[in-house]
N, C-alpha and C. Protein backbone atom coordinates (compact mmCIF):
# COMPACT_ATOMS: atom_id res chain seq x y z
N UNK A 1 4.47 -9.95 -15.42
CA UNK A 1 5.03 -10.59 -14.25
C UNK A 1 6.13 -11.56 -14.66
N UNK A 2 7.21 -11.23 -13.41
CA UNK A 2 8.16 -12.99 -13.92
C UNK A 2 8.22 -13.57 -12.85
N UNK A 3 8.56 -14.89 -13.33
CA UNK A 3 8.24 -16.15 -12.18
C UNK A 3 9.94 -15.92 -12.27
N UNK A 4 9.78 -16.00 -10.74
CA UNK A 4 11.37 -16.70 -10.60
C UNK A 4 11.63 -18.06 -9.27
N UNK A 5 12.75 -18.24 -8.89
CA UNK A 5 12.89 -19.14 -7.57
C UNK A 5 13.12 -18.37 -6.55
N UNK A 6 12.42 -19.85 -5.56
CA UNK A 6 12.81 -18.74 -4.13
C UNK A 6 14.43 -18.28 -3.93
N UNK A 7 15.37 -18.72 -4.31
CA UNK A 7 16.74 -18.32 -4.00
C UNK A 7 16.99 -16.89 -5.27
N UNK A 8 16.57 -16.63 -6.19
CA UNK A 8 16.46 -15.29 -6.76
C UNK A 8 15.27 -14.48 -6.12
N UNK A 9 14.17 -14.86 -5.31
CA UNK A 9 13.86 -13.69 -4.53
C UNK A 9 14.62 -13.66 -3.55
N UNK A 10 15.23 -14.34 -2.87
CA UNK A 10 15.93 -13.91 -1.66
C UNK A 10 17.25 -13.07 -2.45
N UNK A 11 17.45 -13.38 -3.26
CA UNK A 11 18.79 -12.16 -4.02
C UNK A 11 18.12 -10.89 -4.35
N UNK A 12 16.63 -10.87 -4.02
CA UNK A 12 16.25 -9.65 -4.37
C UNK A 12 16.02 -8.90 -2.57
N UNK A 13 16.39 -8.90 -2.06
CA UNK A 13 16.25 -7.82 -0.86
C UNK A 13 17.33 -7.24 -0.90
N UNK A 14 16.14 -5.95 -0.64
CA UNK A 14 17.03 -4.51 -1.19
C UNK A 14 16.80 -3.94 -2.36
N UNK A 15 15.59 -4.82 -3.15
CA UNK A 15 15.36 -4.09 -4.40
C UNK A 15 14.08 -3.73 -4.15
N UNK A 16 13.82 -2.50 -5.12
CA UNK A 16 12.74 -1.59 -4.90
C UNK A 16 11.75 -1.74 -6.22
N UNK A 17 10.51 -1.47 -6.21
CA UNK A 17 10.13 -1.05 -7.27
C UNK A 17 8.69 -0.08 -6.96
N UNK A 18 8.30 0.34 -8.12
CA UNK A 18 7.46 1.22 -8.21
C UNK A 18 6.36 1.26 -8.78
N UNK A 19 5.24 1.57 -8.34
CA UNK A 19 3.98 1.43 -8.85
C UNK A 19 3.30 2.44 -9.70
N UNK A 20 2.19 2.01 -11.03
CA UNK A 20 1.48 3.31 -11.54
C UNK A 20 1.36 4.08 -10.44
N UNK A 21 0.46 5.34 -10.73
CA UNK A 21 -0.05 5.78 -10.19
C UNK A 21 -1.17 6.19 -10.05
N UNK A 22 -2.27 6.37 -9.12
CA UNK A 22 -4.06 6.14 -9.08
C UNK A 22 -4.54 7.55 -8.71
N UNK A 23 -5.66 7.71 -9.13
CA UNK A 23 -6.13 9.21 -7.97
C UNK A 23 -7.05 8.44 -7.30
N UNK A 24 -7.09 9.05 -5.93
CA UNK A 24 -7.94 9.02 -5.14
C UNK A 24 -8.78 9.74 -5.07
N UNK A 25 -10.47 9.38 -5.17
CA UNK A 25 -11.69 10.54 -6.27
C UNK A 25 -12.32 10.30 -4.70
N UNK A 26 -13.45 11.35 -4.90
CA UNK A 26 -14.53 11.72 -3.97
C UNK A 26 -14.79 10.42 -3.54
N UNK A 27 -15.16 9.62 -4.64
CA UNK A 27 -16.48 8.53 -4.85
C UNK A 27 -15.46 7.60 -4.02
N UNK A 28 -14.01 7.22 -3.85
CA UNK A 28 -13.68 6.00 -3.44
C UNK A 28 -13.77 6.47 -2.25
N UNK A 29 -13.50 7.40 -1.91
CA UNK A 29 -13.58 7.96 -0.31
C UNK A 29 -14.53 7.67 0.25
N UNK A 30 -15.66 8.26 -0.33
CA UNK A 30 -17.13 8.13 0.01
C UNK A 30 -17.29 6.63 0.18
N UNK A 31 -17.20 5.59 -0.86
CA UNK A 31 -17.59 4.46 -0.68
C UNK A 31 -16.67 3.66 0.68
N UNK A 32 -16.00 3.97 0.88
CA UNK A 32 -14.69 3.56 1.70
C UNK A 32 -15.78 4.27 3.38
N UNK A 33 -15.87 4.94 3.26
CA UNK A 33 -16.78 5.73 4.69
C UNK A 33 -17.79 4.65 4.92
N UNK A 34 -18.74 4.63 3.39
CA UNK A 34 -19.93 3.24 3.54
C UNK A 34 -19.59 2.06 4.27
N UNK A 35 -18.33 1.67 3.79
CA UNK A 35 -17.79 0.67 4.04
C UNK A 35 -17.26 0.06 5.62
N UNK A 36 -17.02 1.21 5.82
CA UNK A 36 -16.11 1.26 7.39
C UNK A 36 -17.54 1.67 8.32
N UNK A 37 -17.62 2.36 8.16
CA UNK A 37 -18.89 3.40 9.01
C UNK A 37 -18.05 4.48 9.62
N UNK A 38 -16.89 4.86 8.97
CA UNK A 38 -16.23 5.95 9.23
C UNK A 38 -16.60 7.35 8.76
N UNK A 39 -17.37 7.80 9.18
CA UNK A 39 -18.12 9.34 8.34
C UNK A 39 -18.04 10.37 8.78
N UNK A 40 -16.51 10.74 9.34
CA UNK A 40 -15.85 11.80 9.86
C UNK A 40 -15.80 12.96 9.02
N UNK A 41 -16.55 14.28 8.98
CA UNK A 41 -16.64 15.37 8.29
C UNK A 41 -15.49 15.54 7.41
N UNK A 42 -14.09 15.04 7.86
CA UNK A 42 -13.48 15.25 6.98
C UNK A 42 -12.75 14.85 5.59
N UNK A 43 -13.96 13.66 6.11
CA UNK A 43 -13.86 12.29 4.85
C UNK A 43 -14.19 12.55 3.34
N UNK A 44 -15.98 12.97 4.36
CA UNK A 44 -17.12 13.01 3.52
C UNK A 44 -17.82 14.27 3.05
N UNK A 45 -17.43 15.58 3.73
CA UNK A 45 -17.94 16.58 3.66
C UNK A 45 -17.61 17.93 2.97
N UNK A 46 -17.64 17.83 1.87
CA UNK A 46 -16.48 18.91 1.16
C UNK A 46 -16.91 20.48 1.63
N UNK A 47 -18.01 20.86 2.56
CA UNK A 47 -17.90 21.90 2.78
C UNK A 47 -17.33 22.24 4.11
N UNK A 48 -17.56 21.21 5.33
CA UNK A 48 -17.25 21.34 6.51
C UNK A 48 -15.17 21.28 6.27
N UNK A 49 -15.03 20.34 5.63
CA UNK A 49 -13.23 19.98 5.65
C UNK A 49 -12.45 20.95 4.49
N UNK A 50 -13.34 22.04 3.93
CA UNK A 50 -12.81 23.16 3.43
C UNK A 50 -12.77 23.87 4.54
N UNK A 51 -13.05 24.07 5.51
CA UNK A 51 -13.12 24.92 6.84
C UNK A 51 -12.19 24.65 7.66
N UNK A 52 -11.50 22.98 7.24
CA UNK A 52 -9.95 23.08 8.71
C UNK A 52 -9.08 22.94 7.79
N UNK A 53 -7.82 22.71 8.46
CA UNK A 53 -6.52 23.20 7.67
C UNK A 53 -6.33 22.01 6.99
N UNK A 54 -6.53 20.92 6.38
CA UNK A 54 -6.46 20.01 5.25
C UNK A 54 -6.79 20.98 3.95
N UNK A 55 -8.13 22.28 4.04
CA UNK A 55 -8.33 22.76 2.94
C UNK A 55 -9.30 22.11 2.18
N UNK A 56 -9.86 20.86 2.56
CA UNK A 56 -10.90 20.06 1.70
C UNK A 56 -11.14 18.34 2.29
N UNK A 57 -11.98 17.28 1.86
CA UNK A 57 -11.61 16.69 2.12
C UNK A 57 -10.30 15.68 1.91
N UNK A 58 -10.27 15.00 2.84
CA UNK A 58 -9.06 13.91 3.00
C UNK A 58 -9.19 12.05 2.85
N UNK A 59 -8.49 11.50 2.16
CA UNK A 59 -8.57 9.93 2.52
C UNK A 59 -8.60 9.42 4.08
N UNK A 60 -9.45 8.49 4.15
CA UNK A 60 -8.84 7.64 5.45
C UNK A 60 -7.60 7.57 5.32
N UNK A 61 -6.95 7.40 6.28
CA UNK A 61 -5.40 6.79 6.87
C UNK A 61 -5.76 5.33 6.24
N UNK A 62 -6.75 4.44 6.64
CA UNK A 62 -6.68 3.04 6.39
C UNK A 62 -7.26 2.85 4.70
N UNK A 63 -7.83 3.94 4.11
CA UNK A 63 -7.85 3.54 2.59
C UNK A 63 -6.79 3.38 1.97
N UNK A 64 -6.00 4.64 2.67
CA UNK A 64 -4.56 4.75 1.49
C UNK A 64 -3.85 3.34 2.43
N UNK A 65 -3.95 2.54 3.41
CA UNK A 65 -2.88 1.78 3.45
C UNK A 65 -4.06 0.47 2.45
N UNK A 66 -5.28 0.33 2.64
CA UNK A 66 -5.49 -0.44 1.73
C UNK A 66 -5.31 -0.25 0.37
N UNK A 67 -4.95 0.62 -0.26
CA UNK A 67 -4.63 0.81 -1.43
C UNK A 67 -3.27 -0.11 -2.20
N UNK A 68 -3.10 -1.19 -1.66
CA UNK A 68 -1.55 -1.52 -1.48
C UNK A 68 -1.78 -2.71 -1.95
N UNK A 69 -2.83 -3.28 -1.98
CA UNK A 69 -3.07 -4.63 -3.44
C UNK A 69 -2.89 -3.86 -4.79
N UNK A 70 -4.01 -3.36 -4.73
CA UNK A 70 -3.91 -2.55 -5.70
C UNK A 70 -2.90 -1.49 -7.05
N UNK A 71 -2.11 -0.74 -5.84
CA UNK A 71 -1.08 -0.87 -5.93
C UNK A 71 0.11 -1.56 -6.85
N UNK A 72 0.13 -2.94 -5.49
CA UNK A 72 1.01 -3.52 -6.08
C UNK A 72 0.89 -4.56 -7.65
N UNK A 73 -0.43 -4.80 -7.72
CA UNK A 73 -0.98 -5.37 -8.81
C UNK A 73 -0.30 -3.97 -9.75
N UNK A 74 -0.27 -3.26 -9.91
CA UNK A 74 -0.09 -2.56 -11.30
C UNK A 74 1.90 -2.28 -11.10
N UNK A 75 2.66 -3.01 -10.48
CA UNK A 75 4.39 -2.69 -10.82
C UNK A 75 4.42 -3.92 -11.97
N UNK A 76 4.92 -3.36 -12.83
CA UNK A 76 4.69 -4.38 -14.11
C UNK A 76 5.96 -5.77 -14.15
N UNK A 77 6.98 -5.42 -13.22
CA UNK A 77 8.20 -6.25 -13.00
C UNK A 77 8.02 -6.70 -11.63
N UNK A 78 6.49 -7.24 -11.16
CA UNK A 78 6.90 -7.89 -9.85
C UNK A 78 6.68 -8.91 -10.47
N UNK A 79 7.71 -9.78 -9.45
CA UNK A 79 8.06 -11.06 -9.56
C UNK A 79 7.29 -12.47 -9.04
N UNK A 80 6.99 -13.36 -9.20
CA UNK A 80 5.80 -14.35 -9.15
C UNK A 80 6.88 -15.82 -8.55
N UNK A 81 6.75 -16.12 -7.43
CA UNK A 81 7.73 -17.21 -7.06
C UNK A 81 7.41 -18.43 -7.73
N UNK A 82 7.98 -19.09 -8.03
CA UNK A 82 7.68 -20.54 -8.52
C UNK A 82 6.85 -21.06 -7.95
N UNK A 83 5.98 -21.79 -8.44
CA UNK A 83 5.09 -22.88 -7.45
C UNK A 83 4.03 -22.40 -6.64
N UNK A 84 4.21 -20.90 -6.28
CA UNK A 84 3.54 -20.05 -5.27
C UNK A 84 1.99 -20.85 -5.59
N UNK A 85 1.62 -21.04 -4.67
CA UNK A 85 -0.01 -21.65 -4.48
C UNK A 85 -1.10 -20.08 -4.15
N UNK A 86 -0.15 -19.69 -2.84
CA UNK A 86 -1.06 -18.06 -2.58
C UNK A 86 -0.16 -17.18 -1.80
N UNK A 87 -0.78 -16.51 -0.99
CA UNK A 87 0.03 -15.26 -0.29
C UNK A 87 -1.08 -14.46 0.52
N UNK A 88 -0.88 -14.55 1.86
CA UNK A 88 -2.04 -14.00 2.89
C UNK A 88 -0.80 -13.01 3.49
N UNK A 89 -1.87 -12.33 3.93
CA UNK A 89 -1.81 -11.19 4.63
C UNK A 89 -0.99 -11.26 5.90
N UNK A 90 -0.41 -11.16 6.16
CA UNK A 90 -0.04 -11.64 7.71
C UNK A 90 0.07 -10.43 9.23
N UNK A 91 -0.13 -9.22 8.55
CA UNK A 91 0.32 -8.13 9.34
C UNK A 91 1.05 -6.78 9.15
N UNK A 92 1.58 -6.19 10.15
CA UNK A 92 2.47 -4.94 9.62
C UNK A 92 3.23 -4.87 10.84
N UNK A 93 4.41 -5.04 10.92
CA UNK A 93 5.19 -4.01 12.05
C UNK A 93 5.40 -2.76 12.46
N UNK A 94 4.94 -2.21 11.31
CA UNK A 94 4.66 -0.64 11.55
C UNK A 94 4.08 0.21 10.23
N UNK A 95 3.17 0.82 10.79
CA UNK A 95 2.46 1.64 9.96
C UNK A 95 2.37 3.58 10.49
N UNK A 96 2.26 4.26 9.47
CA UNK A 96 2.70 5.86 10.03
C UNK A 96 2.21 6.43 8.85
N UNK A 97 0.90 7.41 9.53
CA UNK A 97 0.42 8.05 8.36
C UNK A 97 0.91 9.85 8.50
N UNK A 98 2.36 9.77 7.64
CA UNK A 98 2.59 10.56 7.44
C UNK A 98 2.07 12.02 7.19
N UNK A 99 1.40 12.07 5.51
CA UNK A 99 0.78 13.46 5.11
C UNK A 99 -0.52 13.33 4.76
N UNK A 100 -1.74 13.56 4.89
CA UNK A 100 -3.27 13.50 4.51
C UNK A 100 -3.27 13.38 2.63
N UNK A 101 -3.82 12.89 2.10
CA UNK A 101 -4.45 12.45 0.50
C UNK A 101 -5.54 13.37 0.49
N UNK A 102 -5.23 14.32 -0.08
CA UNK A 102 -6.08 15.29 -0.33
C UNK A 102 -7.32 14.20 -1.17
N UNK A 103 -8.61 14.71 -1.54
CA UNK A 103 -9.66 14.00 -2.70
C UNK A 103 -8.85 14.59 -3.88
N UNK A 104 -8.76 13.70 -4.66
CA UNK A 104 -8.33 14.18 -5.94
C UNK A 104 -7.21 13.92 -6.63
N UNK A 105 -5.99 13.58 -5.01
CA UNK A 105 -4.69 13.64 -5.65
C UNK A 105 -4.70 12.03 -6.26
N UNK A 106 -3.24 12.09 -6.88
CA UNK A 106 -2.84 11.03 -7.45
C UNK A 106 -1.38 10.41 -6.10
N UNK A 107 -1.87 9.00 -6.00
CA UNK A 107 -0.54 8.39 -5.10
C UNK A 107 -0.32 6.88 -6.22
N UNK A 108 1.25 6.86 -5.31
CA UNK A 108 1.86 5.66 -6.48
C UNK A 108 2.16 4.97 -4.81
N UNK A 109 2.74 3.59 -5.13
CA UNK A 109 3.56 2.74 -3.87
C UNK A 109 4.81 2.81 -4.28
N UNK A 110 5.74 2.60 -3.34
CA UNK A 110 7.20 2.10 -3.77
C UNK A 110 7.30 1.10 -2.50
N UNK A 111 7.91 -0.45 -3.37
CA UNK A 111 8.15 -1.31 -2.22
C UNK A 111 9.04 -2.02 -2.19
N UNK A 112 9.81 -1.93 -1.04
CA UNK A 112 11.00 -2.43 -1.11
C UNK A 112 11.28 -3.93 -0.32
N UNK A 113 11.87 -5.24 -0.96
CA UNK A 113 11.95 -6.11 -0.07
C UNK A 113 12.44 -5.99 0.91
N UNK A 114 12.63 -6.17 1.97
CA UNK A 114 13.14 -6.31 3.19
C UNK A 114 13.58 -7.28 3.82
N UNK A 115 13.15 -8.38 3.86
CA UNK A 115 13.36 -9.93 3.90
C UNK A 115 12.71 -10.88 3.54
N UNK A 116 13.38 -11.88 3.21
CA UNK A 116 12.58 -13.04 2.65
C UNK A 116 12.93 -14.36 3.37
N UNK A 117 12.46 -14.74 4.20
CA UNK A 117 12.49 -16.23 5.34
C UNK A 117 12.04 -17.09 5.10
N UNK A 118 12.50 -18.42 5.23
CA UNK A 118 11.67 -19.61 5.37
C UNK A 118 11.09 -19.97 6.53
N UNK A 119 9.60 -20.23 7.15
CA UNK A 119 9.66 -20.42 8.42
C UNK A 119 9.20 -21.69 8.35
N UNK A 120 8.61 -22.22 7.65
CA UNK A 120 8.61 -24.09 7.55
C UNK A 120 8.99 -24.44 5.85
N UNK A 121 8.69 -25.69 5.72
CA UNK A 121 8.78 -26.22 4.64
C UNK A 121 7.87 -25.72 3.50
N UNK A 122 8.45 -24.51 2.40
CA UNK A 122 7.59 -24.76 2.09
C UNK A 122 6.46 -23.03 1.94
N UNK A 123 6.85 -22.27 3.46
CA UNK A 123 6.35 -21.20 3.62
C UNK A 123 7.53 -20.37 4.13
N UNK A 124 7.35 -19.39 2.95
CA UNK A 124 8.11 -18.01 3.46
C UNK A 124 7.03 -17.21 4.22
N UNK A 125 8.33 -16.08 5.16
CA UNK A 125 7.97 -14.83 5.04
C UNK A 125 8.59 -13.87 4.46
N UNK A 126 7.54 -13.20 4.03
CA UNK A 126 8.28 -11.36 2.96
C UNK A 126 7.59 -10.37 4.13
N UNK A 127 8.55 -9.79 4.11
CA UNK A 127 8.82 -8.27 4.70
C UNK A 127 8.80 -7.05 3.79
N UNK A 128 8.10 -6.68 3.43
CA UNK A 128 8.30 -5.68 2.72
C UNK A 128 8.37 -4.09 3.44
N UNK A 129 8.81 -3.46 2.66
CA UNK A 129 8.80 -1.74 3.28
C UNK A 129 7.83 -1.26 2.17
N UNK A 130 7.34 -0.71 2.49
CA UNK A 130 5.91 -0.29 1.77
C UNK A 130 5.42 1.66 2.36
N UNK A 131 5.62 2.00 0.86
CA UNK A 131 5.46 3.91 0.93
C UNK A 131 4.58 4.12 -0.13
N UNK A 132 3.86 5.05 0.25
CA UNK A 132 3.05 6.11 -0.60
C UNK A 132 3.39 7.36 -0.96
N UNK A 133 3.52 7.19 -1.96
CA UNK A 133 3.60 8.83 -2.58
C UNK A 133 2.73 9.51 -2.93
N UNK A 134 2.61 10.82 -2.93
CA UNK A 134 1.31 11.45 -3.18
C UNK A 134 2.43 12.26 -4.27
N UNK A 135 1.34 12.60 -5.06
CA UNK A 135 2.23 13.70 -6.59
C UNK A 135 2.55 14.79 -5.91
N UNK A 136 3.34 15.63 -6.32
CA UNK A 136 4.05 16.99 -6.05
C UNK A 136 3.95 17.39 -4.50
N UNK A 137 4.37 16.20 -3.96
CA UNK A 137 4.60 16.21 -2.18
C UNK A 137 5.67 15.38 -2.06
N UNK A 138 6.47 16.36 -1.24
CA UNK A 138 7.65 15.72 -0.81
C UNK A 138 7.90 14.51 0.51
N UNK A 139 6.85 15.07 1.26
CA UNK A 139 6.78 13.90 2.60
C UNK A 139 5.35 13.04 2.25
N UNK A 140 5.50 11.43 2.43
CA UNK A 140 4.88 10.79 1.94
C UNK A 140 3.50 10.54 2.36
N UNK A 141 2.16 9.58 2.21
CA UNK A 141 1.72 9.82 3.19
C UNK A 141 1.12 9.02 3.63
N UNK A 142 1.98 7.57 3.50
CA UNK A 142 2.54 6.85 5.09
C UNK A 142 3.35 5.87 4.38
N UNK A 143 4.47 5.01 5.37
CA UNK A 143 5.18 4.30 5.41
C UNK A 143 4.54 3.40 6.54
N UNK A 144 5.05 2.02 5.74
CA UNK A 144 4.07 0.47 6.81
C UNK A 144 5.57 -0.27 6.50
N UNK A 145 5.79 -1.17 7.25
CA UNK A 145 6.35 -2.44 6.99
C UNK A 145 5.34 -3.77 7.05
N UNK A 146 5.16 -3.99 6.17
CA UNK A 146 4.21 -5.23 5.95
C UNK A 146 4.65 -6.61 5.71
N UNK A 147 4.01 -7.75 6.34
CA UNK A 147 4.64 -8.99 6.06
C UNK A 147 3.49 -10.39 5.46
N UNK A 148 3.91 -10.60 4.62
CA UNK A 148 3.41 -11.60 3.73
C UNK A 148 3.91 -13.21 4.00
N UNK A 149 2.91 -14.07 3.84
CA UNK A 149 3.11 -14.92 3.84
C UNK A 149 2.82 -16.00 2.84
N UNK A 150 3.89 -16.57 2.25
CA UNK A 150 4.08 -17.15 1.07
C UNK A 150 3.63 -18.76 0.90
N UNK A 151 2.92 -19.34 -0.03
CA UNK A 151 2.94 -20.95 0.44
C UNK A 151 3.04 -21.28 -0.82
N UNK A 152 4.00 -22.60 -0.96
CA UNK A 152 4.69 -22.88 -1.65
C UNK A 152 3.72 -23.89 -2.11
């Protein structure tokens, strides 16, 4: 990680970076179903979701967008603001789950700043654009705009 100032992150919108990349296994799926109480055949059931056109099962829509700490914890050049105390969650302006996560595949993030605001003394907001890639798929499978909130 590098620490920089808030006036070199704000010189950074418009820059992108990129994350390892993870597979998404049976077991996180499964535990992710526990978790939610989401236990839609096509989550959890590798014989029923071999039977519709996914071909097998699939991730939640909301695992792969939680996947995005995670994620972003592994881009080895994100940047750490000075002073930063923390960083909450604040929302999304838009989220779109593009293509289904097969069990098995491997997805990376790519995230791009979008803006960086002061809204008091002290606290930014970050905007980020935030994508998933799934390996050897061309359409992604989803794009969020997410916004963070920074305290100085």
């Amino acid at each position: 990680m590098t620490t920089i100032t808030v006036a070199a992150m704000q010189d950074r919108i418009g820059t992108e970076t990129v994350s390892d990349w993870i597979t998404v296994t049976q077991a996180m799926i499964d535990r992710f179903a526990e978790a939610t109480g989401d236990y839609q055949f096509i989550h959890v059931d590798p014989v029923l979701a071999a039977q519709t056109p996914f071909g097998g099962t699939i991730a939640h829509g909301f695992l792969t967008l939680s996947l995005m700490p995670q994620l972003a914890a592994s881009v080895a050049d994100a940047p750490v603001i000075e002073g930063m105390r923390m960083a909450v969650n604040y929302g999304g302006n838009a989220v779109r789950f593009i293509t289904p996560v097969p069990a098995g595949a491997r997805v990376r993030g790519r995230f791009k700043l979008a803006a960086f605001d002061e809204k008091k003394p002290r606290q930014y907001q970050q905007i980020t654009d935030f994508t998933v890639e799934i390996e050897g798929t061309d359409k992604p499978a989803l794009v969020a705009q997410w916004i963070t909130l920074i305290y100085l």
